[in-house]
PDB file of N, CA and C in Angstrom:
ATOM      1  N   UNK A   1       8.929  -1.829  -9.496  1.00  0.00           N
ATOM      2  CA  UNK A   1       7.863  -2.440  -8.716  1.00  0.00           C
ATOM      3  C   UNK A   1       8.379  -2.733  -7.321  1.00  0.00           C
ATOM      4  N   UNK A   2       7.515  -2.819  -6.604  1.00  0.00           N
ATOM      5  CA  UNK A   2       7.661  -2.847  -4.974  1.00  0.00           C
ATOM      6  C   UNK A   2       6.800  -3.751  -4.689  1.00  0.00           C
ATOM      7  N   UNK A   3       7.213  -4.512  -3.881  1.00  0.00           N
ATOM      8  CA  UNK A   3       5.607  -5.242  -2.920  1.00  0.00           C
ATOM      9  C   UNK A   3       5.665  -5.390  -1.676  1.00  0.00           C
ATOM     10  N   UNK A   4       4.729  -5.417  -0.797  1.00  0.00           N
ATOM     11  CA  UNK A   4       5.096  -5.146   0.667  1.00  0.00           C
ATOM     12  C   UNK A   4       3.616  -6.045   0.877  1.00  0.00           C
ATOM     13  N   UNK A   5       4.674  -6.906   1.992  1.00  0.00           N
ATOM     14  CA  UNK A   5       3.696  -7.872   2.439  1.00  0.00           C
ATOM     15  C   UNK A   5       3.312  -7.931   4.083  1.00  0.00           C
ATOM     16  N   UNK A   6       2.276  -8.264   4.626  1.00  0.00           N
ATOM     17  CA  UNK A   6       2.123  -8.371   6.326  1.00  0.00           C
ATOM     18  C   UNK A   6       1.590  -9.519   6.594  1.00  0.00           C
ATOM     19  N   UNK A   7       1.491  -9.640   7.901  1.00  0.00           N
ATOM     20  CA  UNK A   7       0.240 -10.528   8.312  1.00  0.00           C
ATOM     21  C   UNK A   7      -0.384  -9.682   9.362  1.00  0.00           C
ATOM     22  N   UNK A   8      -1.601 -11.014   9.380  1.00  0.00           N
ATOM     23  CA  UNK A   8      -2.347 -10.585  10.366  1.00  0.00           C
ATOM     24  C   UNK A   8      -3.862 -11.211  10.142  1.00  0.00           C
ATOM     25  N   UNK A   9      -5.111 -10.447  10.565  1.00  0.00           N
ATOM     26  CA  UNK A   9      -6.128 -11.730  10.556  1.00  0.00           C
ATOM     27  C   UNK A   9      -6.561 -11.157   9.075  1.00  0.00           C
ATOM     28  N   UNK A  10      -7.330 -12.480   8.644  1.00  0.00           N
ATOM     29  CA  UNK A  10      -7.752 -12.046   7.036  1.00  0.00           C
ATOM     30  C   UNK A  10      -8.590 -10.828   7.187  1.00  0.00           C
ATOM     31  N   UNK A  11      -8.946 -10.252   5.892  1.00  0.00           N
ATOM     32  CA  UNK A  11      -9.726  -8.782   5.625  1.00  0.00           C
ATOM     33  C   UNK A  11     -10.652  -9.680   4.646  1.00  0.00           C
ATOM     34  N   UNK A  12     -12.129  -9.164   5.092  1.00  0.00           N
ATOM     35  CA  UNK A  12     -12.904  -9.202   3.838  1.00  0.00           C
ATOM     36  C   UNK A  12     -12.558  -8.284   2.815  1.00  0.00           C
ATOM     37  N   UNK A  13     -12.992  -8.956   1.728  1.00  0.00           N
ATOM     38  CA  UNK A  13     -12.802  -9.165   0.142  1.00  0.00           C
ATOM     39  C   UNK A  13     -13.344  -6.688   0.167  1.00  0.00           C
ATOM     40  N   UNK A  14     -14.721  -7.126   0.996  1.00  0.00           N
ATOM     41  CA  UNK A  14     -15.349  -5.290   0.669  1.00  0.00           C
ATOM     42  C   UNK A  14     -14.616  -4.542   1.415  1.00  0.00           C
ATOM     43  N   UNK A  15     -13.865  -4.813   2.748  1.00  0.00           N
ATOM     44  CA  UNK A  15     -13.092  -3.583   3.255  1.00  0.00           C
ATOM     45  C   UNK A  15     -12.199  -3.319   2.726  1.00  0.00           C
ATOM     46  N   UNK A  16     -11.236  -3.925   2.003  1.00  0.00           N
ATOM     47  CA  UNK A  16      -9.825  -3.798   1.111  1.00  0.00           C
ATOM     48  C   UNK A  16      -9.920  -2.667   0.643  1.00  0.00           C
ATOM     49  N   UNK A  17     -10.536  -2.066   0.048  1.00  0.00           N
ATOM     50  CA  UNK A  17     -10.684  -0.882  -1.253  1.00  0.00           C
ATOM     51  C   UNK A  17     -10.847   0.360   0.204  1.00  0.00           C
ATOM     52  N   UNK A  18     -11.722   0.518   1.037  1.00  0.00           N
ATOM     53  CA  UNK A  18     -12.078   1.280   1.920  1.00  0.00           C
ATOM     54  C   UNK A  18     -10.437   1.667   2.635  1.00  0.00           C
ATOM     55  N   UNK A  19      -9.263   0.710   2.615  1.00  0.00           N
ATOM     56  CA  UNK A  19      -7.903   0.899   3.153  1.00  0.00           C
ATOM     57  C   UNK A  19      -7.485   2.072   3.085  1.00  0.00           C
ATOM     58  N   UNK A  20      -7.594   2.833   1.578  1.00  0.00           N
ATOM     59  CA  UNK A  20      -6.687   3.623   1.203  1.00  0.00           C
ATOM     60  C   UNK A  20      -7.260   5.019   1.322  1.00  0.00           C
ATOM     61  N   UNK A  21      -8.263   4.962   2.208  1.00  0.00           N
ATOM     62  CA  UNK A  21      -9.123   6.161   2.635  1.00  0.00           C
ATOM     63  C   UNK A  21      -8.469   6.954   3.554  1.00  0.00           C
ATOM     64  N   UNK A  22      -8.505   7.825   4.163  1.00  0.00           N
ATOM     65  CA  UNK A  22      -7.636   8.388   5.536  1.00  0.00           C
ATOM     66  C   UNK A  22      -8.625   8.288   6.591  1.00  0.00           C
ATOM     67  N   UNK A  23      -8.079   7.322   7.616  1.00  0.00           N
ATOM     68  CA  UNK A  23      -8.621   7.328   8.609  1.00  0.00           C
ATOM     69  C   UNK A  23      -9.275   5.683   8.976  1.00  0.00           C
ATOM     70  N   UNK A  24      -9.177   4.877   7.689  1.00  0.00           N
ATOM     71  CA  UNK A  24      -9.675   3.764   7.774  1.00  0.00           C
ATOM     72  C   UNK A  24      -8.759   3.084   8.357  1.00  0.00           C
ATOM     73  N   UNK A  25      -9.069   1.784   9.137  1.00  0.00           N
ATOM     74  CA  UNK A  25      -8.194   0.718   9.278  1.00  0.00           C
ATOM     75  C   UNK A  25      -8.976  -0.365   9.480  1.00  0.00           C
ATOM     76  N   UNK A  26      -8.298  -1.413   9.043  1.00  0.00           N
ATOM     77  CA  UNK A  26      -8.720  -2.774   8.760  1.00  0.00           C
ATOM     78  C   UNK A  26      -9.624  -3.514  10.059  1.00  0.00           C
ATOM     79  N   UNK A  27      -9.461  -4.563  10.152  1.00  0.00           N
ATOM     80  CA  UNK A  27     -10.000  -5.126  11.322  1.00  0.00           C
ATOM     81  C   UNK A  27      -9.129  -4.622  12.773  1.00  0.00           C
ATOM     82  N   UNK A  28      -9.890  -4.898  14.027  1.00  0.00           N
ATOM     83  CA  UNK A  28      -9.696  -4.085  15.284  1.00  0.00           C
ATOM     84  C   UNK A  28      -8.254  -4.489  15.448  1.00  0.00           C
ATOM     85  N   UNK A  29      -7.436  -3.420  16.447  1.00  0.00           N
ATOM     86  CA  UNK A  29      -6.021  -2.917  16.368  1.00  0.00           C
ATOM     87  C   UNK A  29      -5.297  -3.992  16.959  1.00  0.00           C
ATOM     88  N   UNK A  30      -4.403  -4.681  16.582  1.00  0.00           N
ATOM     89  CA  UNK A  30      -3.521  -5.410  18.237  1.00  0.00           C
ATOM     90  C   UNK A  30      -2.987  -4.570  19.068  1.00  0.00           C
ATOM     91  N   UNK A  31      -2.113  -3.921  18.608  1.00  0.00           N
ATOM     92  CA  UNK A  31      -1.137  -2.752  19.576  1.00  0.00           C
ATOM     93  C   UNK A  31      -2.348  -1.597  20.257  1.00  0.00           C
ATOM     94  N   UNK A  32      -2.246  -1.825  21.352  1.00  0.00           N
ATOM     95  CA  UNK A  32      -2.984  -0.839  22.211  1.00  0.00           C
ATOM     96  C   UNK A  32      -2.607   0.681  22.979  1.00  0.00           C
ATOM     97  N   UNK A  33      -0.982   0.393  22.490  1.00  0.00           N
ATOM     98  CA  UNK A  33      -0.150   1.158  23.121  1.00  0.00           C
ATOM     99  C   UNK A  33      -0.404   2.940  22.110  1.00  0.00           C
ATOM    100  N   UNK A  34       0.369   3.818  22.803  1.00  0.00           N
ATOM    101  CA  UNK A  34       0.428   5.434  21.981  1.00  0.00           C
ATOM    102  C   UNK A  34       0.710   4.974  20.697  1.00  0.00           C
ATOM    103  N   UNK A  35       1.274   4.155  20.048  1.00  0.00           N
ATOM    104  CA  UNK A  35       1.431   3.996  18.764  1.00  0.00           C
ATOM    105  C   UNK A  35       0.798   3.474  17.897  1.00  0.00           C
ATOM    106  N   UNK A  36      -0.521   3.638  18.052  1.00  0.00           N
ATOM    107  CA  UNK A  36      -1.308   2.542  17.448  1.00  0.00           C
ATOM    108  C   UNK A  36      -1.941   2.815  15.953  1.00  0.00           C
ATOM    109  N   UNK A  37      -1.763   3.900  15.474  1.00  0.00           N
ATOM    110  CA  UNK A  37      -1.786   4.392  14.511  1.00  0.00           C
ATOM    111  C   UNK A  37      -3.243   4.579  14.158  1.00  0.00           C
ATOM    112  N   UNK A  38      -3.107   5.801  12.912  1.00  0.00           N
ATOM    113  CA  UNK A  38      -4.492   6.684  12.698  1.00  0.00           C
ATOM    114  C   UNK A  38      -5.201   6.199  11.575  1.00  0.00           C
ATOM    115  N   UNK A  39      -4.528   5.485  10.467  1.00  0.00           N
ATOM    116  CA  UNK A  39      -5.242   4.699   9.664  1.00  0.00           C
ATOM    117  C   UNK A  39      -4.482   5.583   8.573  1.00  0.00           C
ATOM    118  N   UNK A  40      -3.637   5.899   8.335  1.00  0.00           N
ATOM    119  CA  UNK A  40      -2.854   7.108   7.153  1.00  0.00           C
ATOM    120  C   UNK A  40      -1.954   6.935   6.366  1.00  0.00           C
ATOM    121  N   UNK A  41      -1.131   5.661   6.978  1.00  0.00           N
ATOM    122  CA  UNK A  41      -0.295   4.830   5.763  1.00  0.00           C
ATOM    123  C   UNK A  41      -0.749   4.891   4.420  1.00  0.00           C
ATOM    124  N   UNK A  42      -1.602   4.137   4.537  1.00  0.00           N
ATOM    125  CA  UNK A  42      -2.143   3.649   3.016  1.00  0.00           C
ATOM    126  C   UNK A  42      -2.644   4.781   2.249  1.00  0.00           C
ATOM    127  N   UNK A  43      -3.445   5.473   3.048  1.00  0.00           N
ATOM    128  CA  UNK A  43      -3.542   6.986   1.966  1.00  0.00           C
ATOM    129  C   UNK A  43      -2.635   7.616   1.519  1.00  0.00           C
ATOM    130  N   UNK A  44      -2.032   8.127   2.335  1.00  0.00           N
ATOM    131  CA  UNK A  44      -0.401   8.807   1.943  1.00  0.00           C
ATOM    132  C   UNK A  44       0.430   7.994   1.254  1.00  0.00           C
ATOM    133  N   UNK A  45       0.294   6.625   0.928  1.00  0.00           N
ATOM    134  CA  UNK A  45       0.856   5.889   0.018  1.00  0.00           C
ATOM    135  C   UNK A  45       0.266   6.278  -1.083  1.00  0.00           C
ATOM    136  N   UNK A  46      -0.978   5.800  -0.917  1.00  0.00           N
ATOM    137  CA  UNK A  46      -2.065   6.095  -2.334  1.00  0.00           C
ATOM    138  C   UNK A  46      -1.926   7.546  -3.105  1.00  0.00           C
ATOM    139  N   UNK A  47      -1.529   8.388  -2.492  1.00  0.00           N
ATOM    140  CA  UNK A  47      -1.424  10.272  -2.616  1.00  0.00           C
ATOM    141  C   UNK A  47      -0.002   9.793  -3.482  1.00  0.00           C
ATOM    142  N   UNK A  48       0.611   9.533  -2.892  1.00  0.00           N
ATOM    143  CA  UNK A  48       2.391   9.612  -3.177  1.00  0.00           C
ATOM    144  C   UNK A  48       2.302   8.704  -4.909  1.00  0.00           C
ATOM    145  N   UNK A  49       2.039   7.176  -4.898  1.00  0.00           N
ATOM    146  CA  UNK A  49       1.780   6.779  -6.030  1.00  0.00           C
ATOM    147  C   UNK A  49       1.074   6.883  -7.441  1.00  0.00           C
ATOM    148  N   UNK A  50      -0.252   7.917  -6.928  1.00  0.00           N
ATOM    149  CA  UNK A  50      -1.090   8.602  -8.054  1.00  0.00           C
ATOM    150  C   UNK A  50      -0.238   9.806  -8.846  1.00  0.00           C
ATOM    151  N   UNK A  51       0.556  10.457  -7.755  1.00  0.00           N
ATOM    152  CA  UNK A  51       1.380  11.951  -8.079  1.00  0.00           C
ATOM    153  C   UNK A  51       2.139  11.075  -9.130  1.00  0.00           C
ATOM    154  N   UNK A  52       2.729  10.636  -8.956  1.00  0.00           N
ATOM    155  CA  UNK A  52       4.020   9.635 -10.192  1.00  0.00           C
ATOM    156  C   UNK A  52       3.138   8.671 -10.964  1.00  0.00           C
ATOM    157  N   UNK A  53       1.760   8.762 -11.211  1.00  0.00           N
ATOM    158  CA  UNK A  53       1.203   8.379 -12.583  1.00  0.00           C
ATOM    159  C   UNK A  53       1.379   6.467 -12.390  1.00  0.00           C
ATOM    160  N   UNK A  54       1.697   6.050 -10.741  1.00  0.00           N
ATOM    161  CA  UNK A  54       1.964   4.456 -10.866  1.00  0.00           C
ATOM    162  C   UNK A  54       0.397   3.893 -10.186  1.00  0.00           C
ATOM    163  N   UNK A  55       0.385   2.704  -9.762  1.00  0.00           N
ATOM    164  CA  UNK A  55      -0.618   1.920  -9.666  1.00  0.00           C
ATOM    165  C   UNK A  55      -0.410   1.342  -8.183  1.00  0.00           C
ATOM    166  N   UNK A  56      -1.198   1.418  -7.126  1.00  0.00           N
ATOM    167  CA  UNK A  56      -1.161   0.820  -5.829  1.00  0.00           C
ATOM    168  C   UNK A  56      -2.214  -0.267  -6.045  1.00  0.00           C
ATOM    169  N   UNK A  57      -1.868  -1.687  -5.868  1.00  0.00           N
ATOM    170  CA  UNK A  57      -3.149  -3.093  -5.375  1.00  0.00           C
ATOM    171  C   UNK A  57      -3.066  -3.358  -3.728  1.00  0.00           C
ATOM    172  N   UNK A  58      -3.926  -3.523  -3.455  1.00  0.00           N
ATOM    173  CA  UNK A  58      -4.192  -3.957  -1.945  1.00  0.00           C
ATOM    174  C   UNK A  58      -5.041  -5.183  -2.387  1.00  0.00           C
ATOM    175  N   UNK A  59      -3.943  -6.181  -1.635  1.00  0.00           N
ATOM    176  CA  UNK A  59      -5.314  -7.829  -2.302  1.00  0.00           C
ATOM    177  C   UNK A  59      -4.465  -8.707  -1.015  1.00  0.00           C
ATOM    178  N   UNK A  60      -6.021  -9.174  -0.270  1.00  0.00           N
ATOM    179  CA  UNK A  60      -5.900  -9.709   0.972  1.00  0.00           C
ATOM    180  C   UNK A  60      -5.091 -11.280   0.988  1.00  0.00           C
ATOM    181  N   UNK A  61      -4.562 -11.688   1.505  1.00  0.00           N
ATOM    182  CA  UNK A  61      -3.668 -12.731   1.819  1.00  0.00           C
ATOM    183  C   UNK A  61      -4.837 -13.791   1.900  1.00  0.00           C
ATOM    184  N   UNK A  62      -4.029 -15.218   0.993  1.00  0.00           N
ATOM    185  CA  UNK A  62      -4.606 -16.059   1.387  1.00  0.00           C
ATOM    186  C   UNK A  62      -4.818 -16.186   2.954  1.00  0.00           C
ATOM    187  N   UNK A  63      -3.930 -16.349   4.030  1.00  0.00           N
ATOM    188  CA  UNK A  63      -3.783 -16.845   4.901  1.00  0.00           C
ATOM    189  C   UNK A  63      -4.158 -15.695   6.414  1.00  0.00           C
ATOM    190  N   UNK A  64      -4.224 -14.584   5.560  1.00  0.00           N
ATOM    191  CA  UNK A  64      -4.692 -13.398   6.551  1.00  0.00           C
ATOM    192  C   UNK A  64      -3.458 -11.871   6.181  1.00  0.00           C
ATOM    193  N   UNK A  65      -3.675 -10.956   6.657  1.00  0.00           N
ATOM    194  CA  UNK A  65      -2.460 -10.442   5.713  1.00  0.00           C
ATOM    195  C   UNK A  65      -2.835  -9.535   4.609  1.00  0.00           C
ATOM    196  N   UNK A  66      -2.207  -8.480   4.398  1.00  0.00           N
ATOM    197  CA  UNK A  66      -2.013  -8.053   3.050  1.00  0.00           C
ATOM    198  C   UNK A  66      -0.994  -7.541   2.426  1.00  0.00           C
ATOM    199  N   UNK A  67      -1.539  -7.831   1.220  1.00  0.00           N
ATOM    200  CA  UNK A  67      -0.426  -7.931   0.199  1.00  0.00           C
ATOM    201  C   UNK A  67      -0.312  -6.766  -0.874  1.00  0.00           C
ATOM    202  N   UNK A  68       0.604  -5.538  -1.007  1.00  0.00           N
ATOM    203  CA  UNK A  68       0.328  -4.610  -1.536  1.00  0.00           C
ATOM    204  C   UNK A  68       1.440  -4.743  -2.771  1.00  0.00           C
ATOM    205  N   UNK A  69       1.163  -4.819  -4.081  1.00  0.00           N
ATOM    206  CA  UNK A  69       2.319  -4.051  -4.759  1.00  0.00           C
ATOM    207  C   UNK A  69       2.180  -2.672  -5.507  1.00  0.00           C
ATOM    208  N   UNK A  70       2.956  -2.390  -5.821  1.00  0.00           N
ATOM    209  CA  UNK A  70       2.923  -0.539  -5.646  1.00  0.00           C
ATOM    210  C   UNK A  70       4.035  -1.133  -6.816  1.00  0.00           C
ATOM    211  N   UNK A  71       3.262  -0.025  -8.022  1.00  0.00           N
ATOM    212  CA  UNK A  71       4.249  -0.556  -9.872  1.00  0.00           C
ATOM    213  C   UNK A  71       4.757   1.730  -9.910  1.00  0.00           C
ATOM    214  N   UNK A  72       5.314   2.105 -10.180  1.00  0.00           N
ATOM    215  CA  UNK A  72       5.408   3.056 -10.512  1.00  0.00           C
ATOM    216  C   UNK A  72       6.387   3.623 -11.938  1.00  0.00           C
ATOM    217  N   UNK A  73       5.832   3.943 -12.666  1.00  0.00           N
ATOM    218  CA  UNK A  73       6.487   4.039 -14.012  1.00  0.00           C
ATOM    219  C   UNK A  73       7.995   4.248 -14.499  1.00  0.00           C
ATOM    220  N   UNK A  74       8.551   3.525 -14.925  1.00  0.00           N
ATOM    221  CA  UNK A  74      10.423   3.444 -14.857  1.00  0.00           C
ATOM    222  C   UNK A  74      10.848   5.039 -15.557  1.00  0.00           C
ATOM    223  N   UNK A  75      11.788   5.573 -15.405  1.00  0.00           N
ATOM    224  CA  UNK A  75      12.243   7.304 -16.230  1.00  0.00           C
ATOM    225  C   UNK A  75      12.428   7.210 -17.408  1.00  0.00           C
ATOM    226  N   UNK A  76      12.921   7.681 -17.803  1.00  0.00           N
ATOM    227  CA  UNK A  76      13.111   7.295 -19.876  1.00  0.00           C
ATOM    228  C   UNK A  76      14.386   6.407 -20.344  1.00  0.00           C
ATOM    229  N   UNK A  77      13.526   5.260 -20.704  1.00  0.00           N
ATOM    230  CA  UNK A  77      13.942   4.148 -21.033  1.00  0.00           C
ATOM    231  C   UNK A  77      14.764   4.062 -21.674  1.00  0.00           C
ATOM    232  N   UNK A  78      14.516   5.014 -22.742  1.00  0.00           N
ATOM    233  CA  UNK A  78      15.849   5.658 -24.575  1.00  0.00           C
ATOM    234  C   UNK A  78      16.865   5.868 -23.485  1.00  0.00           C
ATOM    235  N   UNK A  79      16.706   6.284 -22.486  1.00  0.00           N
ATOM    236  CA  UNK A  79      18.498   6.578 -21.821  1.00  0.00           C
ATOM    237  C   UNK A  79      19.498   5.486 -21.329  1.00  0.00           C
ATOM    238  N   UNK A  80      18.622   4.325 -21.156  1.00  0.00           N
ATOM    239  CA  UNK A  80      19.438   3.096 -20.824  1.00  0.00           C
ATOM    240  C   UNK A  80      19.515   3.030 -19.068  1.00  0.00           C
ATOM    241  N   UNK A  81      20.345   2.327 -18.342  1.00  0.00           N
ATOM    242  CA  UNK A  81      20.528   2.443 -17.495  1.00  0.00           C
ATOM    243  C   UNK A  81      21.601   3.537 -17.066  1.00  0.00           C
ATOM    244  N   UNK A  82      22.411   3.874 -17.694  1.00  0.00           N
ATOM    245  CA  UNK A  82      23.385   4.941 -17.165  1.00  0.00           C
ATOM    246  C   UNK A  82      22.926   6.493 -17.602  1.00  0.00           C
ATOM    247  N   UNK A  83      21.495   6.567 -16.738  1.00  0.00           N
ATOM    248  CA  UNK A  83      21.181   7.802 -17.158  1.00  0.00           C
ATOM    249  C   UNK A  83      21.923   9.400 -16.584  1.00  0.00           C
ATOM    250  N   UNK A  84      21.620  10.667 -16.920  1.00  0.00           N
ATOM    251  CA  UNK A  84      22.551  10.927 -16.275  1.00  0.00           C
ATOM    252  C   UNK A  84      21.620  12.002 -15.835  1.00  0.00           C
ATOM    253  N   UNK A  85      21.896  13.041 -14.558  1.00  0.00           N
ATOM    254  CA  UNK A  85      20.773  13.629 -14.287  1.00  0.00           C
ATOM    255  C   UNK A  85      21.050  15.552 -14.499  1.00  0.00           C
TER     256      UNK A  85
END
């Protein structure tokens, strides 16, 4: 499991789910500069985590912010930790 946390101003409860679309982004940008990004994170996250059969949540911060954890399924367990490849 992973979790990756930000801030920033709160997100309504209905745009959250719309995140992991390509091209979406949350409420209006701060950074104004060439880097301001296309809205593609979160999809290409979402692409990457479905391929490996794991689970992406996007659930908005109390305080503003979101809060993602990303679970992706552990390798075969019968091998223990000293698996070998």
């Amino acid at each position: 499991m992973l979790r990756v946390e930000n801030t920033g101003r709160r997100l309504p409860p209905d745009l959250v789910p719309n995140l992991i679309e390509p091209f979406q982004r949350g409420t209006a940008r701060v950074r104004t500069d060439e880097h301001a990004g296309a809205g593609l994170g979160l999809a290409i996250v979402h692409s990457i985590v479905r391929a490996h059969d794991g689970t992406l949540d996007l659930v908005p911060g109390p305080a503003g912010g979101l809060l993602v954890p990303v679970r992706l399924p552990g390798a075969c367990r019968a091998a223990g930790p000293h698996m070998s490849r």
